[in-house]
Protein backbone atom coordinates (compact mmCIF):
# COMPACT_ATOMS: atom_id res chain seq x y z
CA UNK A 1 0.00 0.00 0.00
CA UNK A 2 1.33 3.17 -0.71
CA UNK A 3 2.28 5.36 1.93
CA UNK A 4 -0.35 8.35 0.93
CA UNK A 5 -2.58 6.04 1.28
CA UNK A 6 -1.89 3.95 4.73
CA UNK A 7 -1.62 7.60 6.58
CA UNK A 8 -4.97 8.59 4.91
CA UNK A 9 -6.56 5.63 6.76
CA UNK A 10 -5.02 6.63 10.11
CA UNK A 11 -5.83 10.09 8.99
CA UNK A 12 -9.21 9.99 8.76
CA UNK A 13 -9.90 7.68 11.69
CA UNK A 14 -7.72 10.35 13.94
CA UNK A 15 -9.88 12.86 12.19
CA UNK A 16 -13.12 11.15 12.79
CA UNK A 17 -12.30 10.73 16.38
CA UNK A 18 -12.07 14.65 16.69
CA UNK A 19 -14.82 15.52 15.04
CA UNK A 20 -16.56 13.01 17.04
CA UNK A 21 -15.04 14.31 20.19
CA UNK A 22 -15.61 18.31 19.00
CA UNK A 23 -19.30 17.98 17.91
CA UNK A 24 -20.61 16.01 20.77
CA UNK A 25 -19.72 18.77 23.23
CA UNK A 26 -21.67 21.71 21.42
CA UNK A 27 -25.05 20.57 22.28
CA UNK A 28 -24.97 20.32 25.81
CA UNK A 29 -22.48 23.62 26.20
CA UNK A 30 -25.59 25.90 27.21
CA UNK A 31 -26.89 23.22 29.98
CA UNK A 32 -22.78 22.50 31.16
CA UNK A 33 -22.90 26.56 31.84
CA UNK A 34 -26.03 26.25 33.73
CA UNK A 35 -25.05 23.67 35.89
CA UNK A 36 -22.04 25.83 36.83
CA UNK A 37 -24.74 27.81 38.29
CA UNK A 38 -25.51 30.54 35.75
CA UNK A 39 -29.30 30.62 35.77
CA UNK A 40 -30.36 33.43 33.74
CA UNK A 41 -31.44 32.31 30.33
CA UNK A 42 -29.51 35.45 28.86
CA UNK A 43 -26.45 35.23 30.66
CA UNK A 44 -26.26 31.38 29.95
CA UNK A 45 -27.01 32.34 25.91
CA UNK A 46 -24.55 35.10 26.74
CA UNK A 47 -22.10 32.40 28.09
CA UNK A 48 -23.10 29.57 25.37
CA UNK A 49 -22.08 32.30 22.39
CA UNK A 50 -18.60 33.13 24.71
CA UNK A 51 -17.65 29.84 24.67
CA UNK A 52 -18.50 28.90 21.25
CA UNK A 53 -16.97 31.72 19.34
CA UNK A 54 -13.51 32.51 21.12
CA UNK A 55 -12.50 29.00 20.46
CA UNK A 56 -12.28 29.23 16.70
CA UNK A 57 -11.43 33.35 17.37
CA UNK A 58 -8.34 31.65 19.06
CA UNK A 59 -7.73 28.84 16.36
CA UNK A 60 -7.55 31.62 13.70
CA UNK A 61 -5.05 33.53 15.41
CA UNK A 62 -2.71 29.99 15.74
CA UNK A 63 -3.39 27.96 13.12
CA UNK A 64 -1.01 29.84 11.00
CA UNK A 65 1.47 29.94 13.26
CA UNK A 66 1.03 25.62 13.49
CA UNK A 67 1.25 25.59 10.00
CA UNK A 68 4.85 27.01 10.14
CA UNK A 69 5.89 24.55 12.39
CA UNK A 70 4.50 22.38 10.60
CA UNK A 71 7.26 23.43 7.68
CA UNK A 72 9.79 23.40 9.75
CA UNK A 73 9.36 20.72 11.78
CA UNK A 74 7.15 17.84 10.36
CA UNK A 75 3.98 17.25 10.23
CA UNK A 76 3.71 14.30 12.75
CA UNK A 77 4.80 16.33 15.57
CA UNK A 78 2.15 18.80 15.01
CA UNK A 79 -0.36 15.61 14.76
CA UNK A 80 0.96 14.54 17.88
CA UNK A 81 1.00 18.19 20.17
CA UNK A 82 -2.55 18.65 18.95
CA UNK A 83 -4.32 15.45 19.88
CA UNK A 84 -2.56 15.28 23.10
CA UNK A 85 -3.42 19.22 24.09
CA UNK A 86 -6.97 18.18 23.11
CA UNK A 87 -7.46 15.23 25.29
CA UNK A 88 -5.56 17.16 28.27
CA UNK A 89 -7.88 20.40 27.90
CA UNK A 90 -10.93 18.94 26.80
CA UNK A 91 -10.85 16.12 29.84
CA UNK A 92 -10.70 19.37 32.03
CA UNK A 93 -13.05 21.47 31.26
CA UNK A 94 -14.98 18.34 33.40
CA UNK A 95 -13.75 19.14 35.97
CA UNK A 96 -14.48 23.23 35.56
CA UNK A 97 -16.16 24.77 39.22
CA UNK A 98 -17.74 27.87 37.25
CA UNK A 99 -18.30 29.54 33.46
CA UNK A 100 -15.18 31.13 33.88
CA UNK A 101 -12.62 28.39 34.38
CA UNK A 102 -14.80 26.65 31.50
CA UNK A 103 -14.74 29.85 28.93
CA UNK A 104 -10.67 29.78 29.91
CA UNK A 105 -10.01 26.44 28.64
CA UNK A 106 -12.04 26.92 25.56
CA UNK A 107 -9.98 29.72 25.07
CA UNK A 108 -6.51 27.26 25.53
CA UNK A 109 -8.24 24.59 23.37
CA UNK A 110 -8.61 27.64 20.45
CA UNK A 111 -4.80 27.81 21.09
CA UNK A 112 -4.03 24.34 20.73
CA UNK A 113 -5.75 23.51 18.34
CA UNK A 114 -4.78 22.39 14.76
CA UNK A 115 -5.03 18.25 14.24
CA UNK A 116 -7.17 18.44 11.10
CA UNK A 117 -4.30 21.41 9.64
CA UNK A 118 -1.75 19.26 10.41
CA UNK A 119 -3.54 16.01 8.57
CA UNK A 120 -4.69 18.10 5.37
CA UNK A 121 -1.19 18.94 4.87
CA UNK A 122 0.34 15.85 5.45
CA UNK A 123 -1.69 14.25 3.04
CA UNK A 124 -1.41 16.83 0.80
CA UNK A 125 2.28 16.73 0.83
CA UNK A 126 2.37 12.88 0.38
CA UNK A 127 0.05 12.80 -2.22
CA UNK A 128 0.89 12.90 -6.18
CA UNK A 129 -0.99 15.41 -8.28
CA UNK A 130 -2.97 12.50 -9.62
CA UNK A 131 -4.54 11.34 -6.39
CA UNK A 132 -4.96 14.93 -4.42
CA UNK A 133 -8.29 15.18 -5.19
CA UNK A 134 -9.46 11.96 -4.14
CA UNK A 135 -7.48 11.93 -1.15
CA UNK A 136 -8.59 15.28 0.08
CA UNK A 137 -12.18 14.55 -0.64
CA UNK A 138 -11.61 10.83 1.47
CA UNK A 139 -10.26 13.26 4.48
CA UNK A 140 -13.02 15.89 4.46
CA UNK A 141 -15.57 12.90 5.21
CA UNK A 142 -13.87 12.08 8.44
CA UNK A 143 -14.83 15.46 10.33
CA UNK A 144 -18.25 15.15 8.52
CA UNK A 145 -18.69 11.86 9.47
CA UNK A 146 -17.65 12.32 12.82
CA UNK A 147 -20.12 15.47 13.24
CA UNK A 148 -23.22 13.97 11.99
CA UNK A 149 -22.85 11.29 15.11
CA UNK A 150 -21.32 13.39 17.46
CA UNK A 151 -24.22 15.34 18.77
CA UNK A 152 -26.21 12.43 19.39
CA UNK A 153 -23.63 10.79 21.18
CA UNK A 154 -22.94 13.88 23.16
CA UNK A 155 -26.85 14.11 23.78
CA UNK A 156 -27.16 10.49 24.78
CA UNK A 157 -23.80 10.33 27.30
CA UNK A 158 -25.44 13.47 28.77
CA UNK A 159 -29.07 12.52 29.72
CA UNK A 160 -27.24 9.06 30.77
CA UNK A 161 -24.17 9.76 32.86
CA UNK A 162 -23.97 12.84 33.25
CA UNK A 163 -22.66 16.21 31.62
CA UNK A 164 -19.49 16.29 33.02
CA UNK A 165 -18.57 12.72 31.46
CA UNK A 166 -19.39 14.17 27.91
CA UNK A 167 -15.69 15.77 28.58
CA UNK A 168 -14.25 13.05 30.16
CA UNK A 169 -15.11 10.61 27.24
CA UNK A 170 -14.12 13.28 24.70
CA UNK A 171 -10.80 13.65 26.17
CA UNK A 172 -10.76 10.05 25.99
CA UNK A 173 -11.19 9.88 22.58
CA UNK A 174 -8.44 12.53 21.86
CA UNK A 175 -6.09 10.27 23.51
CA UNK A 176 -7.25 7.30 21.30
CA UNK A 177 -6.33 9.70 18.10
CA UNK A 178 -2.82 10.82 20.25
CA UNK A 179 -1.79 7.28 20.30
CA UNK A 180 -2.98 5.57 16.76
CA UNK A 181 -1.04 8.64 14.95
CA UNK A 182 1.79 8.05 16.97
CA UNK A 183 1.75 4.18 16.02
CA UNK A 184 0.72 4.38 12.76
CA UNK A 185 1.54 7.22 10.72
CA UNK A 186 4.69 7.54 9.06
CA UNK A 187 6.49 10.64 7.78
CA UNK A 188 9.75 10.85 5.98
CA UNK A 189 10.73 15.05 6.56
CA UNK A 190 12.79 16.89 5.12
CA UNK A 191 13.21 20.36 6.30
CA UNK A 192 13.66 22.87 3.14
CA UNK A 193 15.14 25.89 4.75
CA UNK A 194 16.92 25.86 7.99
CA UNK A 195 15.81 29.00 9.75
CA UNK A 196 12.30 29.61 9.89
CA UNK A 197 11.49 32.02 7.13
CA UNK A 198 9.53 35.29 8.47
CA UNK A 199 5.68 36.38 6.72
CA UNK A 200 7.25 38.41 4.09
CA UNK A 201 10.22 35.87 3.21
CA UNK A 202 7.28 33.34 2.98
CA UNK A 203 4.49 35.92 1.05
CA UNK A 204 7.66 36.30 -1.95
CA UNK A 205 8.34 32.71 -2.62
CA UNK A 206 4.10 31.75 -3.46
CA UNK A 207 4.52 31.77 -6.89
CA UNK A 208 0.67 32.67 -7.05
CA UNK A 209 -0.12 35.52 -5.15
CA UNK A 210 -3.06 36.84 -6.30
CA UNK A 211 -4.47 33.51 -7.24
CA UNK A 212 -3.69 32.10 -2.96
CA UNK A 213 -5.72 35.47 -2.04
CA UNK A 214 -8.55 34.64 -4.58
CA UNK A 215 -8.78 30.91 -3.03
CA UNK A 216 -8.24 32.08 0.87
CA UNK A 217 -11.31 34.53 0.06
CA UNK A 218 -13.36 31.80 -1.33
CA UNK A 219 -13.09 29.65 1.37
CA UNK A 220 -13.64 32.42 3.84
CA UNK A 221 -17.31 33.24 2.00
CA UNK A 222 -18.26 29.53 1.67
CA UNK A 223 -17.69 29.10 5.73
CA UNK A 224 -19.66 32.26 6.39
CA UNK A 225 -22.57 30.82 3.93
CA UNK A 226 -21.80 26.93 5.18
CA UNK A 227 -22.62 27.87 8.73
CA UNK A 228 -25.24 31.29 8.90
CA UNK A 229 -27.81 28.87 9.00
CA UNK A 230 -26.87 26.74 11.23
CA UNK A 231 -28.08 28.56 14.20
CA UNK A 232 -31.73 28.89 13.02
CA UNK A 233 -32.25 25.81 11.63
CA UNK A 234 -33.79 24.36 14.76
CA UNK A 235 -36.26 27.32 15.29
CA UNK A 236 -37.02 27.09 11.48
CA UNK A 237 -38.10 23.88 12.01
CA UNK A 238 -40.24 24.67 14.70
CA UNK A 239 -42.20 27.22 12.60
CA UNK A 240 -42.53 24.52 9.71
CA UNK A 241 -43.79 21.53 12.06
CA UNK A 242 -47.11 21.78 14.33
CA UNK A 243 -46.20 18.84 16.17
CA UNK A 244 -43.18 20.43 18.76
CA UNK A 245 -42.43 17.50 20.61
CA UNK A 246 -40.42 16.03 17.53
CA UNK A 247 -38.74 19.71 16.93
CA UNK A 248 -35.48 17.53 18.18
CA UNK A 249 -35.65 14.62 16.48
CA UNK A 250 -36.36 16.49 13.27
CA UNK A 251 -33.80 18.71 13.51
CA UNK A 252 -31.44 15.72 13.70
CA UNK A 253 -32.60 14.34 10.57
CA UNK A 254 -32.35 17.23 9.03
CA UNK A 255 -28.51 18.23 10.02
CA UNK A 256 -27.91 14.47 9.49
CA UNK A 257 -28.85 14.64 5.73
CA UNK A 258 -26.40 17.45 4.62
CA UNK A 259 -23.81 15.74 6.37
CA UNK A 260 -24.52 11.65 4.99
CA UNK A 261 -25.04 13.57 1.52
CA UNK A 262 -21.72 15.05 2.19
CA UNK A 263 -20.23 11.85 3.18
CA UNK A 264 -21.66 9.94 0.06
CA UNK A 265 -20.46 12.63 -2.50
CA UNK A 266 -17.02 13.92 -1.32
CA UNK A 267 -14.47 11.03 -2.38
CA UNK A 268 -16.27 11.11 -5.88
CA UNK A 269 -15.83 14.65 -6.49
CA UNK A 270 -12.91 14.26 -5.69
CA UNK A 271 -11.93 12.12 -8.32
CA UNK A 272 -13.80 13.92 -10.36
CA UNK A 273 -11.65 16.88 -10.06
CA UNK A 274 -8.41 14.88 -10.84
CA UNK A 275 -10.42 14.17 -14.10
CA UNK A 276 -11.28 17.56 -14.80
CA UNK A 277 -10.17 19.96 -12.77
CA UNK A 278 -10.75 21.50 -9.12
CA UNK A 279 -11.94 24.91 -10.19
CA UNK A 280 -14.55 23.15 -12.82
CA UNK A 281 -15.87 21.53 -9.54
CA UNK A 282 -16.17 24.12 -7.34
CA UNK A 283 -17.72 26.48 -9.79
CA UNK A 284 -20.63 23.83 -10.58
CA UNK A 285 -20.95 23.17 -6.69
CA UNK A 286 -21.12 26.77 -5.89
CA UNK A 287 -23.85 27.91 -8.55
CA UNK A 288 -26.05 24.54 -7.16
CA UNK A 289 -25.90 25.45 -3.94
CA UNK A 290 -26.67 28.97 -4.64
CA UNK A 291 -30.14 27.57 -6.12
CA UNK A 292 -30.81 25.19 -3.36
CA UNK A 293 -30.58 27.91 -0.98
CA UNK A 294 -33.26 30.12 -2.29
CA UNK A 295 -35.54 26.94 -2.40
CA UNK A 296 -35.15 26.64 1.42
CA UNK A 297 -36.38 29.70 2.03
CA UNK A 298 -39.36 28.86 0.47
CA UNK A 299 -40.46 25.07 1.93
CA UNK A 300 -43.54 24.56 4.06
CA UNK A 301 -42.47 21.43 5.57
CA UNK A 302 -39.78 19.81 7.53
CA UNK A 303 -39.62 17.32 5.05
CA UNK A 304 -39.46 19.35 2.03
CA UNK A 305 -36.57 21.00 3.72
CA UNK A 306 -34.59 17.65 4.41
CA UNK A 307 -34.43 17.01 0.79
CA UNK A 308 -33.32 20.31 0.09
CA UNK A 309 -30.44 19.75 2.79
CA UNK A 310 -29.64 16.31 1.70
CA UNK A 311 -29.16 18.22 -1.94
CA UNK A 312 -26.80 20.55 -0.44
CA UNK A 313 -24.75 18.16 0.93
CA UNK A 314 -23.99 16.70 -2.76
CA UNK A 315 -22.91 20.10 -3.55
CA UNK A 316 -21.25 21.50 -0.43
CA UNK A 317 -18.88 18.15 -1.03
CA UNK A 318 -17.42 19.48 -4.06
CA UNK A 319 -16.76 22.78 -2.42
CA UNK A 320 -14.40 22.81 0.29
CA UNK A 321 -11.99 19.94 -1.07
CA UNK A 322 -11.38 21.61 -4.36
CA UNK A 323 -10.14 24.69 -2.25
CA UNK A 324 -7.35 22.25 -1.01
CA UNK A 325 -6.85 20.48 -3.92
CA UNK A 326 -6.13 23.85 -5.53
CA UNK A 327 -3.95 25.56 -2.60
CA UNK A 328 -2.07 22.08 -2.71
CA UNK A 329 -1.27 22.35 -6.59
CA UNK A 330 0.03 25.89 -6.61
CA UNK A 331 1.65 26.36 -3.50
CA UNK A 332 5.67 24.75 -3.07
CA UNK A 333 5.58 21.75 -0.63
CA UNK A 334 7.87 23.30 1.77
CA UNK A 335 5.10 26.13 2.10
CA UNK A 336 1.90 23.68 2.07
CA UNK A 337 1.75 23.53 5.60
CA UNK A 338 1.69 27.89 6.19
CA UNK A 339 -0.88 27.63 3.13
CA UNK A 340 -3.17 25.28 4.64
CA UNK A 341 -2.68 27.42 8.31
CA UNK A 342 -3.95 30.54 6.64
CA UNK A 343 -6.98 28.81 4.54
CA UNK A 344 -7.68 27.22 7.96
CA UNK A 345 -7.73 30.98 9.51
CA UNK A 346 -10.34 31.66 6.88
CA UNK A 347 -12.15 29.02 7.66
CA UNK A 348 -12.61 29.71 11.37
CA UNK A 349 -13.54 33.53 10.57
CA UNK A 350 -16.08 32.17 8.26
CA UNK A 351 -17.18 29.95 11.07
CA UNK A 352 -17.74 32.92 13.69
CA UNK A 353 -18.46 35.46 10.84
CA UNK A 354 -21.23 32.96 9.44
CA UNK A 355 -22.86 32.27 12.90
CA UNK A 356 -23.05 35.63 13.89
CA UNK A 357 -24.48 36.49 10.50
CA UNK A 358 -27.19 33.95 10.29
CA UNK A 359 -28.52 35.17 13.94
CA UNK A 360 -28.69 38.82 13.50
CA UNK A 361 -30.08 38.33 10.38
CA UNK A 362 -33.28 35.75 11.86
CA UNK A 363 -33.63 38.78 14.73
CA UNK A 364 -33.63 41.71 12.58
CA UNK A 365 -35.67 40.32 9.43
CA UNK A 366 -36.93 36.72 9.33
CA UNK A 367 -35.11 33.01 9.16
CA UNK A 368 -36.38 32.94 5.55
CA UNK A 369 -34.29 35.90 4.49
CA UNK A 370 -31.08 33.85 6.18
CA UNK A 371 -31.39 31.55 3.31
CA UNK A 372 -31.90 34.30 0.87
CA UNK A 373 -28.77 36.17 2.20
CA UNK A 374 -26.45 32.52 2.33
CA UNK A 375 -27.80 32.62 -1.68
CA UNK A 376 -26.64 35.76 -2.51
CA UNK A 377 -22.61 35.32 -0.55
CA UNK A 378 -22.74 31.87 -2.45
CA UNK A 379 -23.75 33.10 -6.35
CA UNK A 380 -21.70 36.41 -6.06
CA UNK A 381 -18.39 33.74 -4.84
CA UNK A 382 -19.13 31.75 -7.72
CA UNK A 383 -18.64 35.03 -10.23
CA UNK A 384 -15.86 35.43 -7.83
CA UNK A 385 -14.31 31.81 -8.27
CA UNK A 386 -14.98 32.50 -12.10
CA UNK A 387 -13.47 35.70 -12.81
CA UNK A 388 -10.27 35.14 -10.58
CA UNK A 389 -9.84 31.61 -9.80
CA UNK A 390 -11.85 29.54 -13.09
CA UNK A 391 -10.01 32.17 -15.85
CA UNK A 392 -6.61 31.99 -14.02
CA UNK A 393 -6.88 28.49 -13.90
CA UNK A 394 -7.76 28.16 -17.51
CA UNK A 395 -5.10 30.80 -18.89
CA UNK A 396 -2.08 28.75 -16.96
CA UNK A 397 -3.52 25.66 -17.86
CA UNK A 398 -2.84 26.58 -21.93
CA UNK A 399 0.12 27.92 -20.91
CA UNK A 400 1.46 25.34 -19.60
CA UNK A 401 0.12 22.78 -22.67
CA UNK A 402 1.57 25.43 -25.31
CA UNK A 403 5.34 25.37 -23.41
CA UNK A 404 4.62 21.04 -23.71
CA UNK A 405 3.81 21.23 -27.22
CA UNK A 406 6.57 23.57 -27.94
CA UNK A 407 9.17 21.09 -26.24
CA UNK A 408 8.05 18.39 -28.01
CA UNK A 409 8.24 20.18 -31.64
């Protein structure tokens, strides 16, 4: 087996593990803070949004800075720090006496943060130009697949055994990644440059500036559009359904079919994008979900709406990995891992930028104009992606055949 391949394996089952471990804790955050003894429904949605957003806030900030050290020192060792910070903080924040000691190591976790960086790149790096696509797509299923279970698992461990063990077993399950990546994966490192280069020593080697920026702004918009909804898709259900005693259950199912759609589509746009080409994907993916969008604003059952979702999960698959794919191709492999850090900044200010969108949005003129709004960010980044991704892409592409052809002759 090749080795791209075996660490893809461990990859994604260290990744899973996370995303299992990460998901399972947001749903019972509000009634963790309350226990703590915050009682006042404001202050503990005060709290719940504290907690939430300075994580990724933090990971923004650091992930960069992992990414270099990633270059310079392997991208193992980063595996390694991250899983084992995780399963130390994470186990902790059981054992928190009030909000403030909890918001604290949230804050710590933001810092450490960085496992699913550090596995994009290595994979990345190990993979030929041939396989990046598929192997990227494989790898963005793990966190999905990990996050569609995760909530009920965090739900269920909860109700059973208490809140506090929801952290305990997390941490638990960081240590399981800690230990299979530091069995299993292999990396063969060579460091490029022996001192660290600075921001600007870094910025003048990417060979495609303007083309890095184009990307890093993509994947910044698709976050915010990815995740505006996700706060007001529970109340939306609750205005679509008469029956709210299932409001729960349905909003499960619903989540749960974006994310299996996602699971189900990802590897095969993937290799669909060797075929033809990343930015051929992503502009497809981008003008589907656009549509699909506007339709949700306009369902009248829960139902109707989990078809919709299940739709946009086909389409969001081809989204995100064609951003790596792309980085990966034009960016030097002794820069892929300060690359990936900054895409991965994007990414969490999309995250933060996207919730905090969706809300005030719901509050100041309807949940059905969130969808119409998440529309709108998602067609104008596909003119985006055309114009100055899709063209680029194109023009060096002929380039590139017309220097072949001239060789050859």
């Amino acid at each position: 087996m090749p080795l791209w391949k075996r660490n893809l394996i461990v990859c994604w089952f260290g990744m899973f593990v996370t995303g299992v471990g990460m998901s399972q804790i947001a749903p019972i955050l509000p009634l963790y803070i309350k226990q703590l003894g915050v009682n006042d429904s404001a202050a503990i949605a005060q709290f719940s949004g504290i907690a939430f957003g300075i994580t990724f806030i933090l990971s923004a900030i650091f992930s960069p800075i992992w990414g270099a050290a990633a270059d310079r020192w392997g991208r193992k060792p980063m595996l390694l720090r991250a899983s084992l910070g995780m399963a130390v903080v994470v186990g902790c924040m059981g054992f928190s006496t009030n909000v403030y000691m909890l918001i604290g190591l949230r804050l710590l976790q933001g810092v450490i943060t960085g496992y699913s960086t550090a596995c994009t790149t290595l994979i990345a790096t190990q993979t030929d130009s041939k396989h990046a696509g598929y192997a990227l797509g494989t790898l963005s299923t793990a966190n999905i697949a990990g996050s569609l279970i995760g909530p009920t698992i965090g739900g269920f461990i909860g109700v059973n055994w208490g809140l506090q063990n929801s952290f305990f077993i997390t941490g638990g399950l960081m240590m399981i990644a800690f230990i299979t990546t530091a069995l299993f994966v292999k990396e063969s490192f060579t460091r490029e440059d022996k001192v660290v280069l600075g921001l600007r020593e870094v910025w003048r080697k990417v060979p495609e500036k303007s083309l890095t920026i184009n990307l890093f702004v993509t994947f910044f918009v698709l976050t915010v559009a990815l995740y505006s909804v996700e706060p007001i898709i529970t109340v939306y259900i609750t205005q679509l359904s008469g029956n709210t005693s299932h409001v729960a259950l349905l909003a499960g199912i619903v989540f749960s079919a974006s994310g299996l759609a996602n699971l189900i589509a990802a590897p095969r746009l993937g290799k669909l994008s060797d075929q033809i080409g990343a930015q051929k994907v992503i502009l497809v993916a981008l003008l589907a979900a656009g549509i699909l969008f506007i339709a949700q604003a306009f369902v009248t059952s829960p139902w109707q709406l989990m078809g919709l979702r299940f739709l946009l999960g086909l389409a969001a698959a081809g989204l995100i990995p064609s951003v790596n794919t792309l980085i990966k191709k034009i960016t030097p492999a002794s820069l892929t891992g300060r690359m990936f850090g900054f895409n991965m900044s994007a990414g969490y200010l999309g995250v933060f930028g996207g919730a905090v969108l969706g809300g005030q949005v719901a509050a100041w003129m309807g949940i059905r104009y969130v969808f119409l709004i998440t529309s709108a960010l998602i067609l104008i980044n596909a003119g985006w992606v055309y114009f100055k991704v899709y063209k680029k892409l194109e023009t060096i592409g002929r380039e590139y055949h017309g220097k072949l052809e001239k060789s050859r002759s």
